[in-house]
N, C-alpha and C. Protein backbone atom coordinates (compact mmCIF):
# COMPACT_ATOMS: atom_id res chain seq x y z
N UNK A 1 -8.81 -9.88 0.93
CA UNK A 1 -7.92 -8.86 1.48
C UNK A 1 -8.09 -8.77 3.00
N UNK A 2 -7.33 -8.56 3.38
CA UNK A 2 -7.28 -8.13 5.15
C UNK A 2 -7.05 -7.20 5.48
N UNK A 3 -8.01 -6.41 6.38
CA UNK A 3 -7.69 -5.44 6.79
C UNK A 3 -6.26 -4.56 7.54
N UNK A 4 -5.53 -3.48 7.38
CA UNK A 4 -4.60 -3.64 8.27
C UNK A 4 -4.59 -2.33 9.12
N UNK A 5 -3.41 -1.33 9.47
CA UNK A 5 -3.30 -0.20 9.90
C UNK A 5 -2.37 0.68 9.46
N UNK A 6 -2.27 1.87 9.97
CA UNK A 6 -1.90 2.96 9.83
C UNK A 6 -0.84 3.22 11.14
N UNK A 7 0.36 3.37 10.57
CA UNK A 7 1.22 4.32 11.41
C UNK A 7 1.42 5.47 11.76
N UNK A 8 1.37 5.60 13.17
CA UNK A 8 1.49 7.26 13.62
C UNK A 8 2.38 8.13 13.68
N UNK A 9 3.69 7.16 13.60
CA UNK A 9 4.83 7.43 13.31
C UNK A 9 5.25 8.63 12.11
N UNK A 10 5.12 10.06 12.37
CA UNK A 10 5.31 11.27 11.12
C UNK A 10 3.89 11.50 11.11
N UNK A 11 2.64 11.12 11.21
CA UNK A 11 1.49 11.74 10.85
C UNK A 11 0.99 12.87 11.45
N UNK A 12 0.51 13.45 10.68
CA UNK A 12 0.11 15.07 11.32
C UNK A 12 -1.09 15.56 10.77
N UNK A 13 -1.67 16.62 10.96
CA UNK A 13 -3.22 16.90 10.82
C UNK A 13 -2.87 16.73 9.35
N UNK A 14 -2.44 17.25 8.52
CA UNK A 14 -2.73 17.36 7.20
C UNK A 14 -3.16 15.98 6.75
N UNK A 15 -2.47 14.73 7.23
CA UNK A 15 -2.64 13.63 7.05
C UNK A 15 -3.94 12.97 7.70
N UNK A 16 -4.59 13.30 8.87
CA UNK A 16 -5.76 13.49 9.12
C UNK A 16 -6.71 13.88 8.41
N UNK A 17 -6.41 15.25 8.00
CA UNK A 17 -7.36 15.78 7.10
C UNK A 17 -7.74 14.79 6.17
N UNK A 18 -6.92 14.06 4.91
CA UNK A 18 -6.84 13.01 4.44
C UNK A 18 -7.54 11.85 4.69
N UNK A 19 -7.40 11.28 5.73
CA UNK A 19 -7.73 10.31 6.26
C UNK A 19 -9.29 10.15 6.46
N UNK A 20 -9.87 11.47 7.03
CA UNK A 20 -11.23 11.76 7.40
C UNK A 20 -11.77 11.92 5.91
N UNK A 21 -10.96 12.32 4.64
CA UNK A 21 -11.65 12.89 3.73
C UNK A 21 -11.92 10.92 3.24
N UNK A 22 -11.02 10.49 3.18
CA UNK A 22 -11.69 8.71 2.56
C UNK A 22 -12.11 8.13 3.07
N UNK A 23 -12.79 8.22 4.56
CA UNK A 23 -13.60 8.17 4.97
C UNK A 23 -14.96 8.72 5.01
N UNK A 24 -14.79 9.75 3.64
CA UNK A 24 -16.21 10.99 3.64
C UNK A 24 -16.52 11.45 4.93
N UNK A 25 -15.43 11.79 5.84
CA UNK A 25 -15.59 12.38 7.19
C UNK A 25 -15.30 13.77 6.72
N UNK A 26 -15.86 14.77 7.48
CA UNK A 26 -15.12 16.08 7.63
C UNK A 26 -14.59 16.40 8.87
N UNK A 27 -13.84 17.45 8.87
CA UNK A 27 -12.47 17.62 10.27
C UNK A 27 -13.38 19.02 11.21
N UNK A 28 -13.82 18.63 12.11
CA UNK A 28 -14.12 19.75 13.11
C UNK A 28 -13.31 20.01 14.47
N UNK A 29 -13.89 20.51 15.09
CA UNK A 29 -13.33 21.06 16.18
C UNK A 29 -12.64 19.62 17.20
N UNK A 30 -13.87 18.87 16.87
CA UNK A 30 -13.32 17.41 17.77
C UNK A 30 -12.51 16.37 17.38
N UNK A 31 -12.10 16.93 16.08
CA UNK A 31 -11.13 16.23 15.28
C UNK A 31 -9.86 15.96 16.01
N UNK A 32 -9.29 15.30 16.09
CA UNK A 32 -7.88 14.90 16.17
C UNK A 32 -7.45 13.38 16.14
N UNK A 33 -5.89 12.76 16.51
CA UNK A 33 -5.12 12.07 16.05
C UNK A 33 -4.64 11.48 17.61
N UNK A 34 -3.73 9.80 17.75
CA UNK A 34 -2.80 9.64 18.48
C UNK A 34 -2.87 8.15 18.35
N UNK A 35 -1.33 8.14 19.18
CA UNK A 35 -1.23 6.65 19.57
C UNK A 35 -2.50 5.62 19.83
N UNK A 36 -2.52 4.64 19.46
CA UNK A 36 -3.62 4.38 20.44
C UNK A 36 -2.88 3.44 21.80
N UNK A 37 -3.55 3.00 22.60
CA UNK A 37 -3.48 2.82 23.73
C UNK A 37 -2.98 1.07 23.72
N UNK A 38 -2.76 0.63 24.33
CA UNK A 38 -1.81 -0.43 24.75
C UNK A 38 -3.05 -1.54 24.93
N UNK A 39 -4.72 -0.75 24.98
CA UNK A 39 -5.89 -1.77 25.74
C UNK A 39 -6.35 -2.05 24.31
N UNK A 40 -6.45 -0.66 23.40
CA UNK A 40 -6.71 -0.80 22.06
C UNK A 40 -6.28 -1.55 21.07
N UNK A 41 -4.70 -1.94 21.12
CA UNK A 41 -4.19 -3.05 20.09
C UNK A 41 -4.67 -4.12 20.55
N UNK A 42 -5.72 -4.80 19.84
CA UNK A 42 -5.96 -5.92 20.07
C UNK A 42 -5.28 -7.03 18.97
N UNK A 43 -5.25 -6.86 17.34
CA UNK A 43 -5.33 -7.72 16.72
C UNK A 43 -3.48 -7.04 16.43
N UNK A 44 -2.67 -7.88 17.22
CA UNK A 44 -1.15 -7.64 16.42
C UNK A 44 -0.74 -8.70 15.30
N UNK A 45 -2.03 -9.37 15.09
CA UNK A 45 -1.25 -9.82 13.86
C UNK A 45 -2.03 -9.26 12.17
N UNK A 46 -2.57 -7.95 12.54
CA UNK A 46 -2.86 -7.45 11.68
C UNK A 46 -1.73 -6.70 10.58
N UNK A 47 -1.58 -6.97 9.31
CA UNK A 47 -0.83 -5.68 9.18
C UNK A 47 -0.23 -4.65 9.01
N UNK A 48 0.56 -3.78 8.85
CA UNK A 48 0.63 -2.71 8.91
C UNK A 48 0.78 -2.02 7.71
N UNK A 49 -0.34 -1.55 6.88
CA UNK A 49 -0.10 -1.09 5.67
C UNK A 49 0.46 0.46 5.43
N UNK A 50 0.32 1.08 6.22
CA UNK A 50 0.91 2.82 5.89
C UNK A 50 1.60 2.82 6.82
N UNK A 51 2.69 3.97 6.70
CA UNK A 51 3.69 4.39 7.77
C UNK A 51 4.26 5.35 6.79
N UNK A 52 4.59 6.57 7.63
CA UNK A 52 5.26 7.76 7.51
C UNK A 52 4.93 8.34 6.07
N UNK A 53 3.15 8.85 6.43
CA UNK A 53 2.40 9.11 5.40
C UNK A 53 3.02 10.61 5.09
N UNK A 54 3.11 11.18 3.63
CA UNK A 54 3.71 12.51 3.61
C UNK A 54 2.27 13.02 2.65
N UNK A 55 1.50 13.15 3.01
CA UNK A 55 0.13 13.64 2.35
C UNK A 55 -0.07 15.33 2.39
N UNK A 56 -0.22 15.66 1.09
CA UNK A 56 -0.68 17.04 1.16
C UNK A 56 -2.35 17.57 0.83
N UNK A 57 -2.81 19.14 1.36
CA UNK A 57 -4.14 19.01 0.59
C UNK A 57 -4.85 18.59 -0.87
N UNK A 58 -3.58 18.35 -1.36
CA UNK A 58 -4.48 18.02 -3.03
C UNK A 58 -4.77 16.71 -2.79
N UNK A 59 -4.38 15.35 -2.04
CA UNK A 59 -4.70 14.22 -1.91
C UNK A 59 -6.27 13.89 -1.28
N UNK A 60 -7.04 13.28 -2.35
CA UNK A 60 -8.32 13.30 -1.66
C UNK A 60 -8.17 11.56 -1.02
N UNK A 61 -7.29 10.65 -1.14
CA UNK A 61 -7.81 9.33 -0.71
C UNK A 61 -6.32 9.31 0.17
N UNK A 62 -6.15 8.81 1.15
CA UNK A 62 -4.78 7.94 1.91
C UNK A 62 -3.65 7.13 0.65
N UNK A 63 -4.38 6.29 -0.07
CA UNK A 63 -3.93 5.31 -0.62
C UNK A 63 -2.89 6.54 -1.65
N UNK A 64 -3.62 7.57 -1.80
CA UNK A 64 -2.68 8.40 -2.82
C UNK A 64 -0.95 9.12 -2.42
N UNK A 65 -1.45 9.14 -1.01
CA UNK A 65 -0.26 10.17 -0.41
C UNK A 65 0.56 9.07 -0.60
N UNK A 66 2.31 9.92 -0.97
CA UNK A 66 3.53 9.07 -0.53
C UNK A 66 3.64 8.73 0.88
N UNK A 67 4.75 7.84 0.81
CA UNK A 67 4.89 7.21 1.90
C UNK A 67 6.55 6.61 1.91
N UNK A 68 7.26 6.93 3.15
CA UNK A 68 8.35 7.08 2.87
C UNK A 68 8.98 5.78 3.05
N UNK A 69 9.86 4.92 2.72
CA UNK A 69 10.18 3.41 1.88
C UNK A 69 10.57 2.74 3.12
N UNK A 70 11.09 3.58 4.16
CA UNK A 70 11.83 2.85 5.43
C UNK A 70 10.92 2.97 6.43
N UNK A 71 9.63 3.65 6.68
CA UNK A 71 8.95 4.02 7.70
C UNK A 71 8.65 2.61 7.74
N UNK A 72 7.69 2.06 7.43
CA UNK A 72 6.86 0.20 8.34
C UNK A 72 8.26 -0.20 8.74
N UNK A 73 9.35 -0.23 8.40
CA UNK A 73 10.52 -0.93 9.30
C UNK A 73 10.23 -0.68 10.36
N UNK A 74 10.33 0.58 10.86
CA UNK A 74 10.32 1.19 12.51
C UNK A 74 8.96 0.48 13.25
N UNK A 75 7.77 0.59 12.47
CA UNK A 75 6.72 0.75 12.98
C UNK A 75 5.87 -0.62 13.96
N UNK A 76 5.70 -0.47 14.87
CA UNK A 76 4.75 -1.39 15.29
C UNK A 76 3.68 -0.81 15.94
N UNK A 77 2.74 -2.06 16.64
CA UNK A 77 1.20 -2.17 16.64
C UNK A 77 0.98 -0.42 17.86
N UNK A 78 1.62 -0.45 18.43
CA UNK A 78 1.72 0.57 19.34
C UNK A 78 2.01 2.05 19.45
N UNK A 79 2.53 1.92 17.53
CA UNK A 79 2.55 3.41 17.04
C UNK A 79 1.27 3.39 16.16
N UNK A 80 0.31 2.33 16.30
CA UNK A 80 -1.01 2.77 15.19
C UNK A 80 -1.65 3.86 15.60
N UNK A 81 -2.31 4.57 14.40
CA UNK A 81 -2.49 5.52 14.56
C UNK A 81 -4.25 5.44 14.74
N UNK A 82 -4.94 6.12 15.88
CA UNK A 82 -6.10 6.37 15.62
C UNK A 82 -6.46 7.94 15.48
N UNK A 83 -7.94 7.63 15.32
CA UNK A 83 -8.64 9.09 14.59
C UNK A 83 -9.93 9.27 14.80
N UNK A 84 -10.09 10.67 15.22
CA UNK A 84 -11.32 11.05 15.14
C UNK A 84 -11.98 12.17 14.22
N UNK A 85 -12.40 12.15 13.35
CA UNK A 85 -13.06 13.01 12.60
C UNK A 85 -14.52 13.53 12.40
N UNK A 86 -15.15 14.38 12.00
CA UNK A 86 -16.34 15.13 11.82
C UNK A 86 -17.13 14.53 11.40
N UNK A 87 -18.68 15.01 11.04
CA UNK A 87 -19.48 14.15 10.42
C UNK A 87 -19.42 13.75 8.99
N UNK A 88 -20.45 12.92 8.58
CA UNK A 88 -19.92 12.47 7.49
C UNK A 88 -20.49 14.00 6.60
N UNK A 89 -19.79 14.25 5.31
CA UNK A 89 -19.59 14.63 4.59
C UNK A 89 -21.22 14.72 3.45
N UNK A 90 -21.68 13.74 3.60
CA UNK A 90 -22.74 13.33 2.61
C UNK A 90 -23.96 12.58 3.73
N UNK A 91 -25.15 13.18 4.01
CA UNK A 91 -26.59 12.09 4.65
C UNK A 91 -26.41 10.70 3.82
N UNK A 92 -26.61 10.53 2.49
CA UNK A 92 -26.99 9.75 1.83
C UNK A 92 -26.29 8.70 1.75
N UNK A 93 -26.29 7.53 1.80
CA UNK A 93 -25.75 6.49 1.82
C UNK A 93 -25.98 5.61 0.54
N UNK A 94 -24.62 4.94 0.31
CA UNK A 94 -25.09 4.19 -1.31
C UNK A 94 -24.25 2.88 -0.99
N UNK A 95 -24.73 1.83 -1.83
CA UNK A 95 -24.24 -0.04 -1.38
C UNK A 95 -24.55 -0.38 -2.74
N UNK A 96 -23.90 -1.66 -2.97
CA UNK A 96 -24.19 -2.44 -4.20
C UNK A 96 -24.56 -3.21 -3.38
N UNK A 97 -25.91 -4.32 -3.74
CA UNK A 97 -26.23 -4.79 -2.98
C UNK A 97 -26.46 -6.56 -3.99
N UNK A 98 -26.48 -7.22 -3.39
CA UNK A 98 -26.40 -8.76 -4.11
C UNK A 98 -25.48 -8.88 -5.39
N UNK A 99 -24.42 -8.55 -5.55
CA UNK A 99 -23.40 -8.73 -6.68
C UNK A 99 -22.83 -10.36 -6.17
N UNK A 100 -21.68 -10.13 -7.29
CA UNK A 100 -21.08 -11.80 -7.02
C UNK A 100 -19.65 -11.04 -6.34
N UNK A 101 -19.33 -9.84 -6.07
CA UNK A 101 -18.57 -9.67 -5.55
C UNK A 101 -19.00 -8.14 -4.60
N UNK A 102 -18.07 -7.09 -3.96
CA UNK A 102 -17.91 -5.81 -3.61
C UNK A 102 -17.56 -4.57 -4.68
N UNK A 103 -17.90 -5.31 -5.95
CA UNK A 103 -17.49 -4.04 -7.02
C UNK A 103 -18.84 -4.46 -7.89
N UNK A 104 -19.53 -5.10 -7.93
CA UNK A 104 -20.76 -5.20 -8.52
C UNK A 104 -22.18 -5.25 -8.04
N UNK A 105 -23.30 -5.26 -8.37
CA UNK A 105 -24.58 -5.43 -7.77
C UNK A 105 -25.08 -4.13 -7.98
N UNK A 106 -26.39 -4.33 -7.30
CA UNK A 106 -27.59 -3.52 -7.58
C UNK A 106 -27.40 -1.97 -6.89
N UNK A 107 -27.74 -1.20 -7.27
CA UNK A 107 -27.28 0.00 -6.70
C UNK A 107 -28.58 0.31 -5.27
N UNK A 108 -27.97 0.80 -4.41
CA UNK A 108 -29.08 1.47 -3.23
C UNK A 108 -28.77 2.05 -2.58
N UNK A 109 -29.63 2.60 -2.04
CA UNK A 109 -29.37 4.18 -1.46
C UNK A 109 -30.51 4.71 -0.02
N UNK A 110 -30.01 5.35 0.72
CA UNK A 110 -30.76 5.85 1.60
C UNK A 110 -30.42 7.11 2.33
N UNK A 111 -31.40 7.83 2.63
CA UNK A 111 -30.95 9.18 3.02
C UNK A 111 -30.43 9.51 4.51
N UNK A 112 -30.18 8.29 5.19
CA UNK A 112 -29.56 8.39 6.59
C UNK A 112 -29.65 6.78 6.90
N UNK A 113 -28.99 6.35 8.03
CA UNK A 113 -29.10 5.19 8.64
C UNK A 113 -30.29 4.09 8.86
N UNK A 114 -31.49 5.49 9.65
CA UNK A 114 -32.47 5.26 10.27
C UNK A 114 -33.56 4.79 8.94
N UNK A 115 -33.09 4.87 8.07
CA UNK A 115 -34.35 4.41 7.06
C UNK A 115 -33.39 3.33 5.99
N UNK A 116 -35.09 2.16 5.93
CA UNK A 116 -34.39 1.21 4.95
C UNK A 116 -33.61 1.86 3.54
N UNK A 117 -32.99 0.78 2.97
CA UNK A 117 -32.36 0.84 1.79
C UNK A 117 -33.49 0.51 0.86
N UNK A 118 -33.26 1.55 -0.87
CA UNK A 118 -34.16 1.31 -1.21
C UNK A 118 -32.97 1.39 -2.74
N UNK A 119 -34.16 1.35 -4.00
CA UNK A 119 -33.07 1.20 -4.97
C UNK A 119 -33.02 2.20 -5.54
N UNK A 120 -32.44 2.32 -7.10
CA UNK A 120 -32.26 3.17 -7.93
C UNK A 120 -32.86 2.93 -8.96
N UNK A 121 -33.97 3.68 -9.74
CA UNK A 121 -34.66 3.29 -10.99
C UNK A 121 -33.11 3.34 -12.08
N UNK A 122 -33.62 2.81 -13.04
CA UNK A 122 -32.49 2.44 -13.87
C UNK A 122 -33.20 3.43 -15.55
N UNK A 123 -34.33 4.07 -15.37
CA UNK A 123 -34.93 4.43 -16.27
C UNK A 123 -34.12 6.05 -16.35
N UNK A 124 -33.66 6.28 -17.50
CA UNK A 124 -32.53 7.24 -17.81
C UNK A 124 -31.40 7.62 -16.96
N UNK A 125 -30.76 6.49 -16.45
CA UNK A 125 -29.11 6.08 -15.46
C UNK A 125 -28.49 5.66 -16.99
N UNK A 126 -27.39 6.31 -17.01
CA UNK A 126 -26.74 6.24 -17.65
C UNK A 126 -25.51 6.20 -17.61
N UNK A 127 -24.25 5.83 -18.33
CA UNK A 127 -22.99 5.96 -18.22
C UNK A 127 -22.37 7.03 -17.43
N UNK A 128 -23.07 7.99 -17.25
CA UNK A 128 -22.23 9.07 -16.68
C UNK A 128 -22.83 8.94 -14.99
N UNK A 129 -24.10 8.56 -14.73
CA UNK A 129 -24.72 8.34 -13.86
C UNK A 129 -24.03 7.32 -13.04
N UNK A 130 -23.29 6.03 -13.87
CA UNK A 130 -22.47 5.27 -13.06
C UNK A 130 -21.18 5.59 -12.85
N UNK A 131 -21.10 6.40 -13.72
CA UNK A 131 -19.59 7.04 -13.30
C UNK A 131 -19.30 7.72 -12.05
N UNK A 132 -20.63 8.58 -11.67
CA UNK A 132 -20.85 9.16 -10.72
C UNK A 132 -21.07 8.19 -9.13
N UNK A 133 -21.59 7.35 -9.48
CA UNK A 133 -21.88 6.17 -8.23
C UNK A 133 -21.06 5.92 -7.85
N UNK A 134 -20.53 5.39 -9.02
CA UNK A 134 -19.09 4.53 -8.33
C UNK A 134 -17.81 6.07 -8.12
């Protein structure tokens, strides 16, 4: 898969809000939204997966909000949208780590950046326990 972007084209805090939340960001005071800058588009041949996001508070991921059918027509690299949002939401950090892909492997975890990754005993993890991980 390749990464792509987001159009700024119609987006508004609510859609922020959003945005920061699937990112496990939260929205503070230094939060906000805009164009980005003309120095910032670097990769235009990335591309453009959202445009004229219509997201409300019940949407906890981006991928959920509608999105209106004609917006990416309009859109180019110069209406992407950037963002700044709050801290993360959660200290703890979690990875699958040596799988054969990004949806499998060993579970690990750490309680901030600054300290290694370590694992998860597997001694009473259970179905609901992975439900919860993932």
């Amino acid at each position: 898969d390749v990464w792509g972007t987001v159009c700024a084209d119609g987006f508004d805090v609510v859609d922020l809000k959003v945005a920061c939340r699937s990112l496990d960001l939260t929205l503070d005071a230094t939060s906000a939204f805009r164009n980005v800058s003309s120095i910032e588009t670097i990769d235009s041949t990335a591309p453009i997966r959202m445009a004229g996001l219509q997201c409300d508070d019940s949407h906890q991921r981006l991928e959920r909000c509608p999105m209106t059918s004609t917006a990416l027509n309009g859109c180019t690299h110069d209406h992407d949208v950037h963002v700044t949002c709050g801290a993360a939401t959660a200290a703890w950090q979690y990875r699958l780590a040596d799988g054969s892909n990004s949806l499998t492997g060993r579970l690990e975890t750490r309680p901030n950046a600054s300290v290694p990754w370590g694992t998860v005993c597997s001694l009473n993890f259970n179905e609901a326990a992975a439900f919860v991980a993932c």
